[in-house]
C-alpha atoms as a PDB file:
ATOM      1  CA  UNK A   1      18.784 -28.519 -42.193  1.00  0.00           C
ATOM      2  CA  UNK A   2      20.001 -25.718 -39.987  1.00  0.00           C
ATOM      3  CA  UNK A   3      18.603 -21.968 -40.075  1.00  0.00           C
ATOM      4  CA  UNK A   4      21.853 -20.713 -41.655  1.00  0.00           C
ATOM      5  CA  UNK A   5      22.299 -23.939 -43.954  1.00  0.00           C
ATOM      6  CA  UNK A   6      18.833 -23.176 -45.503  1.00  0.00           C
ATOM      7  CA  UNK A   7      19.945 -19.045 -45.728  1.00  0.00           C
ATOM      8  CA  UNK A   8      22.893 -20.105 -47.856  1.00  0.00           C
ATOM      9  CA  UNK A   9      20.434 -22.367 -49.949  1.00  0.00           C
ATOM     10  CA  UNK A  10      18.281 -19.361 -50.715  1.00  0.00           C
ATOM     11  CA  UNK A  11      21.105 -17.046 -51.416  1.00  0.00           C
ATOM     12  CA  UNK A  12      22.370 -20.098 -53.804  1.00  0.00           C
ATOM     13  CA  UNK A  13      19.062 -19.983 -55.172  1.00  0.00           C
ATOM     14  CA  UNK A  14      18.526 -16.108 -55.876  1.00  0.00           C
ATOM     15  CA  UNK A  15      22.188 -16.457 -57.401  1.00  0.00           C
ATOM     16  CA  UNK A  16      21.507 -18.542 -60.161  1.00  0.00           C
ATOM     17  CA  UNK A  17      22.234 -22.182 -58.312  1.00  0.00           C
ATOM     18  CA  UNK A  18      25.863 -21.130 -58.008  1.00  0.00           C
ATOM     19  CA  UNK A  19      27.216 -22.717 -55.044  1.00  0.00           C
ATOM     20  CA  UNK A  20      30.249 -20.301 -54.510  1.00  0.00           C
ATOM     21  CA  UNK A  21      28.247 -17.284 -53.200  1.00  0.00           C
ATOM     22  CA  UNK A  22      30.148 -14.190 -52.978  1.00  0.00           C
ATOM     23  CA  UNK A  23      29.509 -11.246 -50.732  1.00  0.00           C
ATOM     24  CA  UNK A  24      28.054  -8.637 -52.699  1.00  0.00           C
ATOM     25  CA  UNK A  25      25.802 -11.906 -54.026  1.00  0.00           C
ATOM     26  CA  UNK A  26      24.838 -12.336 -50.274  1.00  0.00           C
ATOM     27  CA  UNK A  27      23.762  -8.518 -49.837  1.00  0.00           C
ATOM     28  CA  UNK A  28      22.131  -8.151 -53.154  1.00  0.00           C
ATOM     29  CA  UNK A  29      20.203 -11.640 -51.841  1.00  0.00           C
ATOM     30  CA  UNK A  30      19.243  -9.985 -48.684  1.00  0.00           C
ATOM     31  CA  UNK A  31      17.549  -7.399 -50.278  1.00  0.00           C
ATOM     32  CA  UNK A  32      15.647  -9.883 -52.592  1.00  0.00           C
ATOM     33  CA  UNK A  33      14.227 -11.528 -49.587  1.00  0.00           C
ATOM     34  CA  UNK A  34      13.500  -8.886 -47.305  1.00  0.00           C
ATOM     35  CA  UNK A  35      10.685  -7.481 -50.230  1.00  0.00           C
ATOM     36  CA  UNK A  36      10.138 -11.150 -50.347  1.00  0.00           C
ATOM     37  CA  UNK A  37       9.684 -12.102 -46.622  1.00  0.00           C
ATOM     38  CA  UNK A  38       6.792  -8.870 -46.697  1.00  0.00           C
ATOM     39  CA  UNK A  39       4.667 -10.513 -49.059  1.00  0.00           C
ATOM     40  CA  UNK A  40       2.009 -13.340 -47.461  1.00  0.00           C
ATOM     41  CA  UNK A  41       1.752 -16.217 -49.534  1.00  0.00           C
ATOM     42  CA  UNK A  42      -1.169 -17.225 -51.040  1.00  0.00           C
ATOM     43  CA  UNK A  43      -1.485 -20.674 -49.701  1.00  0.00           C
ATOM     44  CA  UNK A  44      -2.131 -19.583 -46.553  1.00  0.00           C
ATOM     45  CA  UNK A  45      -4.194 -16.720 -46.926  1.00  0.00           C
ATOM     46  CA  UNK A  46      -7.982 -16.798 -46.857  1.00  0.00           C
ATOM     47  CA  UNK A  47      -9.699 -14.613 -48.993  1.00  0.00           C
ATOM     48  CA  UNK A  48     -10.980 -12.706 -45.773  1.00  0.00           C
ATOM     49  CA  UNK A  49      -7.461 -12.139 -44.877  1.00  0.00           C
ATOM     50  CA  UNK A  50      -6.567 -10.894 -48.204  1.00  0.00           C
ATOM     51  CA  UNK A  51      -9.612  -8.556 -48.292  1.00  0.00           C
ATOM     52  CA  UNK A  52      -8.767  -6.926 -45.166  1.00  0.00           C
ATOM     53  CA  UNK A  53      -4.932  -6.792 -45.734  1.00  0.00           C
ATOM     54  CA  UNK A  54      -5.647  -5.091 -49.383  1.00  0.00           C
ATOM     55  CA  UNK A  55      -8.386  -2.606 -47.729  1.00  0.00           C
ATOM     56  CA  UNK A  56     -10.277  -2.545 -50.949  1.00  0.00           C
ATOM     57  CA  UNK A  57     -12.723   0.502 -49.915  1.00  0.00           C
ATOM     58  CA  UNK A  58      -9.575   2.974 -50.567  1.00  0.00           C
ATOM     59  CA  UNK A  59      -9.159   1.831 -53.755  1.00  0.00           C
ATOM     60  CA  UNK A  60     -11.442   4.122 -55.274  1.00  0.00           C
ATOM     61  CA  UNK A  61     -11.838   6.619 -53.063  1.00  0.00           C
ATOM     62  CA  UNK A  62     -11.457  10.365 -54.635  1.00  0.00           C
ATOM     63  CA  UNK A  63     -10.926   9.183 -57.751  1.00  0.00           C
ATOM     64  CA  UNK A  64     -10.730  12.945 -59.309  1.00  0.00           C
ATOM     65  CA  UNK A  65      -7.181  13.753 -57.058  1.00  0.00           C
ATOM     66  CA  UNK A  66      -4.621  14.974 -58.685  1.00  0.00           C
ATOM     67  CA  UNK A  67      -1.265  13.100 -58.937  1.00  0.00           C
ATOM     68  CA  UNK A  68       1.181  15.058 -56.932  1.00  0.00           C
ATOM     69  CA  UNK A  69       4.182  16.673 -58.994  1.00  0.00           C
ATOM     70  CA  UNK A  70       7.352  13.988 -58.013  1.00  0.00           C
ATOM     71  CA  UNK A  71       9.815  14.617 -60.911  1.00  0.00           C
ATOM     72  CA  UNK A  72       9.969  10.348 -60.972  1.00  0.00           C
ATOM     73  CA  UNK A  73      10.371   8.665 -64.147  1.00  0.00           C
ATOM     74  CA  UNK A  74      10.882   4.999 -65.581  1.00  0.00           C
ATOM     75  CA  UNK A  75      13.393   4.845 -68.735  1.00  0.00           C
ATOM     76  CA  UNK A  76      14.896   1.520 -70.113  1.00  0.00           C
ATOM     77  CA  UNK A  77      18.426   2.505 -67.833  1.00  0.00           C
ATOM     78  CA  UNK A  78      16.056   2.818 -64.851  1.00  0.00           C
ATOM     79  CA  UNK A  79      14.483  -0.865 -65.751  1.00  0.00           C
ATOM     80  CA  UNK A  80      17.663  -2.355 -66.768  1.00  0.00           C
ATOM     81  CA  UNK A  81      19.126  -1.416 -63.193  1.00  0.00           C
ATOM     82  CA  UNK A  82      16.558  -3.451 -61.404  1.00  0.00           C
ATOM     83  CA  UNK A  83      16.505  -6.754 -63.684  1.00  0.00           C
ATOM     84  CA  UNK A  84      18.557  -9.058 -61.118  1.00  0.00           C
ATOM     85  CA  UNK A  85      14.892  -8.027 -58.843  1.00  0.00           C
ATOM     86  CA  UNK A  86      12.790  -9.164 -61.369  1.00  0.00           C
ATOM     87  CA  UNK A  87      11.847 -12.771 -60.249  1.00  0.00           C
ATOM     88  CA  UNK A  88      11.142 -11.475 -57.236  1.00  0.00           C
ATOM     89  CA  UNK A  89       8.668  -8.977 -58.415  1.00  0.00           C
ATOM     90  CA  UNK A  90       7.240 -12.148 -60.485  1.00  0.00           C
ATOM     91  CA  UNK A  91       6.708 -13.806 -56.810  1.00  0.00           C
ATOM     92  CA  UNK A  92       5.141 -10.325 -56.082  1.00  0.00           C
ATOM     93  CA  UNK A  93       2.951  -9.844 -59.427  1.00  0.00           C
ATOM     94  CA  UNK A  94       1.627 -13.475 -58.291  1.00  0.00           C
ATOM     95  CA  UNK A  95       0.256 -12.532 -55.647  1.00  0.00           C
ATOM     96  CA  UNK A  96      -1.060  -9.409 -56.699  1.00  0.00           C
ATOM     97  CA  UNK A  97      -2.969 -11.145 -59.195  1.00  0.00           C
ATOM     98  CA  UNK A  98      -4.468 -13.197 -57.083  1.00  0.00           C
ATOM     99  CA  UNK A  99      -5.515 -10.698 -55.024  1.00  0.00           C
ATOM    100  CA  UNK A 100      -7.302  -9.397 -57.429  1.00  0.00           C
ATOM    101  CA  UNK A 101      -9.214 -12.250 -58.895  1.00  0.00           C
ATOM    102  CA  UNK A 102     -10.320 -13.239 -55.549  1.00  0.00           C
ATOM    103  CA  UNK A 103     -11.370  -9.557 -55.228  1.00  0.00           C
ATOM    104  CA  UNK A 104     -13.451  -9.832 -58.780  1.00  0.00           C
ATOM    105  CA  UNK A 105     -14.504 -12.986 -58.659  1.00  0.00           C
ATOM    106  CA  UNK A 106     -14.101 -13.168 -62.718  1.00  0.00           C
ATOM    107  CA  UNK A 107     -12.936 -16.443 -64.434  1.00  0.00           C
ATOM    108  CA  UNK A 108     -12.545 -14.573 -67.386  1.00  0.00           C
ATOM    109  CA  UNK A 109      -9.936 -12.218 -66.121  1.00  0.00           C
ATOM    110  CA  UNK A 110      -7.540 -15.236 -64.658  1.00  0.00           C
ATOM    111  CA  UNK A 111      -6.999 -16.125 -68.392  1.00  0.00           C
ATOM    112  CA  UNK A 112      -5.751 -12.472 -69.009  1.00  0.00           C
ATOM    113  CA  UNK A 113      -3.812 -12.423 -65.688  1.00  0.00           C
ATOM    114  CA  UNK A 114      -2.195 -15.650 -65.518  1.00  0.00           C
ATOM    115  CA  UNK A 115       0.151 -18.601 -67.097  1.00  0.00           C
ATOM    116  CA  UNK A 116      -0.487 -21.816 -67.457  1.00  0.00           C
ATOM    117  CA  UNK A 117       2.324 -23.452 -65.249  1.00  0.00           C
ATOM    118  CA  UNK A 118       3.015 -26.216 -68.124  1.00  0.00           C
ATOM    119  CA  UNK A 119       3.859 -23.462 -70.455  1.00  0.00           C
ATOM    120  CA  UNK A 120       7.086 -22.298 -70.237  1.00  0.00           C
ATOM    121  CA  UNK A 121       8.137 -19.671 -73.126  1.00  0.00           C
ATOM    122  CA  UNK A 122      11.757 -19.427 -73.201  1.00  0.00           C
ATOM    123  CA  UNK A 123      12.204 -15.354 -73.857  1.00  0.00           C
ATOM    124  CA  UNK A 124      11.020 -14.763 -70.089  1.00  0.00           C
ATOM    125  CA  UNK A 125      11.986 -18.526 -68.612  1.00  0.00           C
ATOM    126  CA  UNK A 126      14.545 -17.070 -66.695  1.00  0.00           C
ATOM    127  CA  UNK A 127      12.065 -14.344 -64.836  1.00  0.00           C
ATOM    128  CA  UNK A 128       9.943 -17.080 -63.630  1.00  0.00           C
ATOM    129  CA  UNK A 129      12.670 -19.398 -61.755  1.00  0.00           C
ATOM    130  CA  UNK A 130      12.017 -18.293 -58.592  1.00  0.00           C
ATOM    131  CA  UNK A 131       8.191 -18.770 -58.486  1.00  0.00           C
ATOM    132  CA  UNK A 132       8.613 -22.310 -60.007  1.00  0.00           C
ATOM    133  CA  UNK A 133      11.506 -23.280 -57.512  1.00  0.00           C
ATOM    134  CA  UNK A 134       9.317 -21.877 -54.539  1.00  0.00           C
ATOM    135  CA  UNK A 135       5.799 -23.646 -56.197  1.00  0.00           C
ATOM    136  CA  UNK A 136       4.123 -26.410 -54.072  1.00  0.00           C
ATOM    137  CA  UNK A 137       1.126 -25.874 -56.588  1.00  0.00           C
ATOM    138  CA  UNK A 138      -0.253 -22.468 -55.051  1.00  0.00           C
ATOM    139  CA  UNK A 139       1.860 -20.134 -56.504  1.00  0.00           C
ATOM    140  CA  UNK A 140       0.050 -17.918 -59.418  1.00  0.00           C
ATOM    141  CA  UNK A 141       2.489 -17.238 -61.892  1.00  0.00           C
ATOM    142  CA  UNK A 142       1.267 -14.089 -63.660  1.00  0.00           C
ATOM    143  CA  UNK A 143       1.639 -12.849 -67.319  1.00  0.00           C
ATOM    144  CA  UNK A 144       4.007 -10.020 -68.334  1.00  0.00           C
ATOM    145  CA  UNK A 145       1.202  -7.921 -68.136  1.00  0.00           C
ATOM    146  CA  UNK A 146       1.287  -7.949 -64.634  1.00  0.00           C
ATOM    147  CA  UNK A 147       4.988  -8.570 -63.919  1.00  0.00           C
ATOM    148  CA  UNK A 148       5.854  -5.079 -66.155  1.00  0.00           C
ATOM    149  CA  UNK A 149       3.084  -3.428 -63.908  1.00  0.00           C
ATOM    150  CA  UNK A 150       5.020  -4.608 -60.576  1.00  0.00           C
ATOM    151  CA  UNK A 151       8.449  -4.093 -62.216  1.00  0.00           C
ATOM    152  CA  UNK A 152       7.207  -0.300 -63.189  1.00  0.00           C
ATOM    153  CA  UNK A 153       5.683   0.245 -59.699  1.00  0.00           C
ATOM    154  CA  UNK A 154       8.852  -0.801 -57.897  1.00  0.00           C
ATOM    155  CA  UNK A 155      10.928   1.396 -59.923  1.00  0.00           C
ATOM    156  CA  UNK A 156       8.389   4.716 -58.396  1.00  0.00           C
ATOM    157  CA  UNK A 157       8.471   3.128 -54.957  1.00  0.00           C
ATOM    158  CA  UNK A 158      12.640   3.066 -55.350  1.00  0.00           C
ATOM    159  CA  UNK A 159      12.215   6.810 -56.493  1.00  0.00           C
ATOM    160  CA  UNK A 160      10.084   7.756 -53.915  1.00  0.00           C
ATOM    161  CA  UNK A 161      11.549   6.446 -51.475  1.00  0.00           C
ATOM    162  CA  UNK A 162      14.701   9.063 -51.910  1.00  0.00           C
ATOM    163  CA  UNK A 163      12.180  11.706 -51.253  1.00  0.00           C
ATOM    164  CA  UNK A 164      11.910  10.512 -48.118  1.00  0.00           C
ATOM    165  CA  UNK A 165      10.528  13.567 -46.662  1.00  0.00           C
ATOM    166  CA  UNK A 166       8.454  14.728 -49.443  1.00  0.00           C
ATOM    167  CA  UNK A 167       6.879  11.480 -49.518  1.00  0.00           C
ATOM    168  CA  UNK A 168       6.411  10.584 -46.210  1.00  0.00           C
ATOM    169  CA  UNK A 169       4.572  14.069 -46.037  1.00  0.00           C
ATOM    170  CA  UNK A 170       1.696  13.291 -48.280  1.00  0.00           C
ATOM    171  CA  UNK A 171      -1.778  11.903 -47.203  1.00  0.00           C
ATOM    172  CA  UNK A 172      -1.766   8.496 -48.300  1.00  0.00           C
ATOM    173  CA  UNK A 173       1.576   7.491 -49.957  1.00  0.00           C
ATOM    174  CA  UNK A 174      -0.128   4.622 -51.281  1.00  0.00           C
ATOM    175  CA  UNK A 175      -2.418   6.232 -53.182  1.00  0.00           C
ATOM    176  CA  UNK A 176       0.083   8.807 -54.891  1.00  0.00           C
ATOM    177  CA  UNK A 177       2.122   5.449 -55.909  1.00  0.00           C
ATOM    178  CA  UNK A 178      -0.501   3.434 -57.209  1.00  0.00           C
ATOM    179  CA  UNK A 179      -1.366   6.870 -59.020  1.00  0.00           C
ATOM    180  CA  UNK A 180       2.179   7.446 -60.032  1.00  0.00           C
ATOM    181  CA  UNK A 181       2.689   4.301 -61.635  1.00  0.00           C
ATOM    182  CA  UNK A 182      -0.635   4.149 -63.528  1.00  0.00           C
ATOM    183  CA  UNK A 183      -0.087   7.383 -64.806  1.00  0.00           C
ATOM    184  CA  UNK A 184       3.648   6.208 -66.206  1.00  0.00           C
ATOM    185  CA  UNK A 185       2.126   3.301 -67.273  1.00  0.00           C
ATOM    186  CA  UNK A 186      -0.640   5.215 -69.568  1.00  0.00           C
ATOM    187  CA  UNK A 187       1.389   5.538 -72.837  1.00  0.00           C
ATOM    188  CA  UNK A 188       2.798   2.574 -72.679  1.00  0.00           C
ATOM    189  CA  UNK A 189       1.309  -0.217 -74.522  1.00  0.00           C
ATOM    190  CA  UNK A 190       0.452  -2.609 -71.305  1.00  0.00           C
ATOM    191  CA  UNK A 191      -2.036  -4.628 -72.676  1.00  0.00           C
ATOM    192  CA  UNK A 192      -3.462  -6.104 -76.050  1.00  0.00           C
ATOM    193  CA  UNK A 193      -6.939  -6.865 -74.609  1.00  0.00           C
ATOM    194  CA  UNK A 194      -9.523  -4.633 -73.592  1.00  0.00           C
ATOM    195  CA  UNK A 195     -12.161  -5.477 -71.545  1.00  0.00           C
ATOM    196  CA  UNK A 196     -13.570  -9.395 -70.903  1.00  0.00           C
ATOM    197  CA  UNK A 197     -17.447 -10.055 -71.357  1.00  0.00           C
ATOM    198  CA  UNK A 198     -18.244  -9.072 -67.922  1.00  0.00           C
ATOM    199  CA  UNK A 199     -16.554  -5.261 -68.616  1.00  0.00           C
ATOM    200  CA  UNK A 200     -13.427  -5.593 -66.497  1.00  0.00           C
ATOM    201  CA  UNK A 201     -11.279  -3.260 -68.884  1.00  0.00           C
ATOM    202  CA  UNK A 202      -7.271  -3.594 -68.421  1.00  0.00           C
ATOM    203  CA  UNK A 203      -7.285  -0.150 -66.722  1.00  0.00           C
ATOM    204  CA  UNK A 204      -9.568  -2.026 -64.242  1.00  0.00           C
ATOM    205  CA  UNK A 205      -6.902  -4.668 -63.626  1.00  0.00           C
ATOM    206  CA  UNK A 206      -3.722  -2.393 -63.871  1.00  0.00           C
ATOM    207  CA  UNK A 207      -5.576  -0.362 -60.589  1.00  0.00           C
ATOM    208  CA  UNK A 208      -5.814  -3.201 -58.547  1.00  0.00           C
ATOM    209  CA  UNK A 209      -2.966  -5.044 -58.949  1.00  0.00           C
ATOM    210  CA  UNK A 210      -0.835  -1.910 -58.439  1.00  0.00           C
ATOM    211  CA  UNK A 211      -3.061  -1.373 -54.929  1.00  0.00           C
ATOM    212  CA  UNK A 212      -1.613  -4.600 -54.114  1.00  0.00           C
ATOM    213  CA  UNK A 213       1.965  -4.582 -55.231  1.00  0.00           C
ATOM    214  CA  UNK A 214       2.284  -0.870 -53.790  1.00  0.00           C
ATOM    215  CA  UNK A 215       0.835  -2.311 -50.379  1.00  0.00           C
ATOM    216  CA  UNK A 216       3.896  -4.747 -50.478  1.00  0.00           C
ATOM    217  CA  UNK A 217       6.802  -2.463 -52.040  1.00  0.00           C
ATOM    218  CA  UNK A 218       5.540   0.254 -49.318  1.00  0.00           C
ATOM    219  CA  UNK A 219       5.378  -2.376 -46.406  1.00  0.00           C
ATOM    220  CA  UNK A 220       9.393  -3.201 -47.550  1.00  0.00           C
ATOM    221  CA  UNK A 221      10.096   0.381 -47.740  1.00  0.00           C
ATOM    222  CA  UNK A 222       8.773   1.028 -44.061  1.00  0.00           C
ATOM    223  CA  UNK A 223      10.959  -2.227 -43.212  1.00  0.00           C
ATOM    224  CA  UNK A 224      14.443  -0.654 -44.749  1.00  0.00           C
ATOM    225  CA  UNK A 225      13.752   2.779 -42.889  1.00  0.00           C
ATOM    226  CA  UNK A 226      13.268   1.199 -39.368  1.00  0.00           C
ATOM    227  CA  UNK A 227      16.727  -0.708 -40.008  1.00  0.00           C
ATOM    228  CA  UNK A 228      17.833   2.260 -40.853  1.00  0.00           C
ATOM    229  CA  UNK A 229      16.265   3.910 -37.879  1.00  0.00           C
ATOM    230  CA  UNK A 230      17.325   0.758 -35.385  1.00  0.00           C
ATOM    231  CA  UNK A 231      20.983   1.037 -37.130  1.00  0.00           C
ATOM    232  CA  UNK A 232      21.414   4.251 -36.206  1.00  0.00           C
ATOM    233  CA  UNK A 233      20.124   4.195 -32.777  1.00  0.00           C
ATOM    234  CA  UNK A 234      22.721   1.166 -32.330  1.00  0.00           C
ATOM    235  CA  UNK A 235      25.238   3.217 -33.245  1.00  0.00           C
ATOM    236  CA  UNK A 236      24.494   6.221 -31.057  1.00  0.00           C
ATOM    237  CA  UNK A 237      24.667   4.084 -27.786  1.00  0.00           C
ATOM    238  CA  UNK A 238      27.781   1.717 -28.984  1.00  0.00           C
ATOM    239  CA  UNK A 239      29.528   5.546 -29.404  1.00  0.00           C
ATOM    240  CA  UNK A 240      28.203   6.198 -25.745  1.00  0.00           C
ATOM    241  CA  UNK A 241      29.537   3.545 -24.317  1.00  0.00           C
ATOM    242  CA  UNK A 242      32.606   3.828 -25.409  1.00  0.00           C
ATOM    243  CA  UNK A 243      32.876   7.640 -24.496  1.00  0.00           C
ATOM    244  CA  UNK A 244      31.948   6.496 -20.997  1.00  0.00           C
ATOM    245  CA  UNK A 245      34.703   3.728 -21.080  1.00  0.00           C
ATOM    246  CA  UNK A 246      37.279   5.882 -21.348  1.00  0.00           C
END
């Protein structure tokens, strides 16, 4: 199979197995795998790797910093304009999760964090296509739990990202995301367990799977503005060259 053969089969795949792709299909596709083509996969990452990517220490640095004032909020339009993303934030919740167990080393927590892969409830099937369709058996497919956390966290990362100059101007944008999102997240019912035996509370989880989801949203965000940059820069000597041509 050909490079462009297998880019049709993944844009077949992201649109529902249709095999009449249309364009807007083919740019909303490109998006889905440009957040997915920043995200390492777990079957070839060592837990060393993982460690360093994540940079772990920052996590809970400064802990008494205020969140900064953003105006960015998450309502049910805001969600409902991001579902066709969904499985890929699955793919991305995965891996966040199992970032995090390998970080916490806690049996106990995987139950709370992930799915058992022969279980397939039928409500949230649909969600999980991707992951299974990409599974060669070390893919962690993670609980709603997780996948609302990612899905809430992309939503700030979208909004942030229009502040482009606000955001960009703040110490450590991955901090005030991670923050942002938590903070959203707060009233919302996220979890119905509280802590396992060995006192890893669902706060405790929420924290560091958002550290790693923000790490990937913000790595696809820093992707989109150097296209953005590269487009632009294209288009400033293409306009050059034809002022000089005439």
């Amino acid at each position: 199979m050909d490079g462009l053969e297998d880019r049709f089969g993944k844009y077949r795949q992201l649109a529902g197995g249709q095999y009449h792709v249309s364009i807007r299909q083919v740019y909303e596709c490109e998006n889905k795998l440009r957040l997915q083509s920043t995200l390492p996969s777990a079957s070839r990452s060592s837990g060393s790797i993982v460690d360093k990517d994540e940079k772990w220490d920052g996590l809970d640095k400064d802990t008494s910093r205020p969140v900064p004032l953003c105006n960015v909020v998450v309502t049910e339009e805001t969600l409902q304009k991001i579902r066709d993303v969904i499985p890929v934030l699955v793919y991305v919740a995965g891996y966040a999760v199992y970032a995090t167990l390998k970080k916490l080393k806690c049996e106990k927590c995987r139950a709370l964090l992930t799915l058992n892969k022969e279980i397939r409830v039928s409500v949230n099937e649909k969600h999980y296509e991707l992951v299974r369709e990409m599974d060669r058996g070390g893919l962690v497919h993670p609980t709603m739990f997780a996948v609302n956390a990612v899905t809430y966290n992309y939503a700030v990362v979208e909004q942030l990202s229009k502040m482009q100059e606000q955001f960009l101007s703040m110490p450590n944008q991955r901090q005030v995301a991670t923050d942002l999102t938590a903070e959203l997240l707060a009233d919302e019912e996220c979890s119905d367990f509280n802590a396992c035996d060995d006192g890893h509370t669902s706060e405790l989880l929420l924290k560091h799977v958002l550290w790693c989801s923000t790490n990937i949203l913000l790595k696809n965000f820093c992707c989109r503005l150097n296209d953005k940059i590269a487009d632009a820069s294209a288009k400033t000597k293409e306009r050059k060259l034809q002022t000089l041509s005439k």
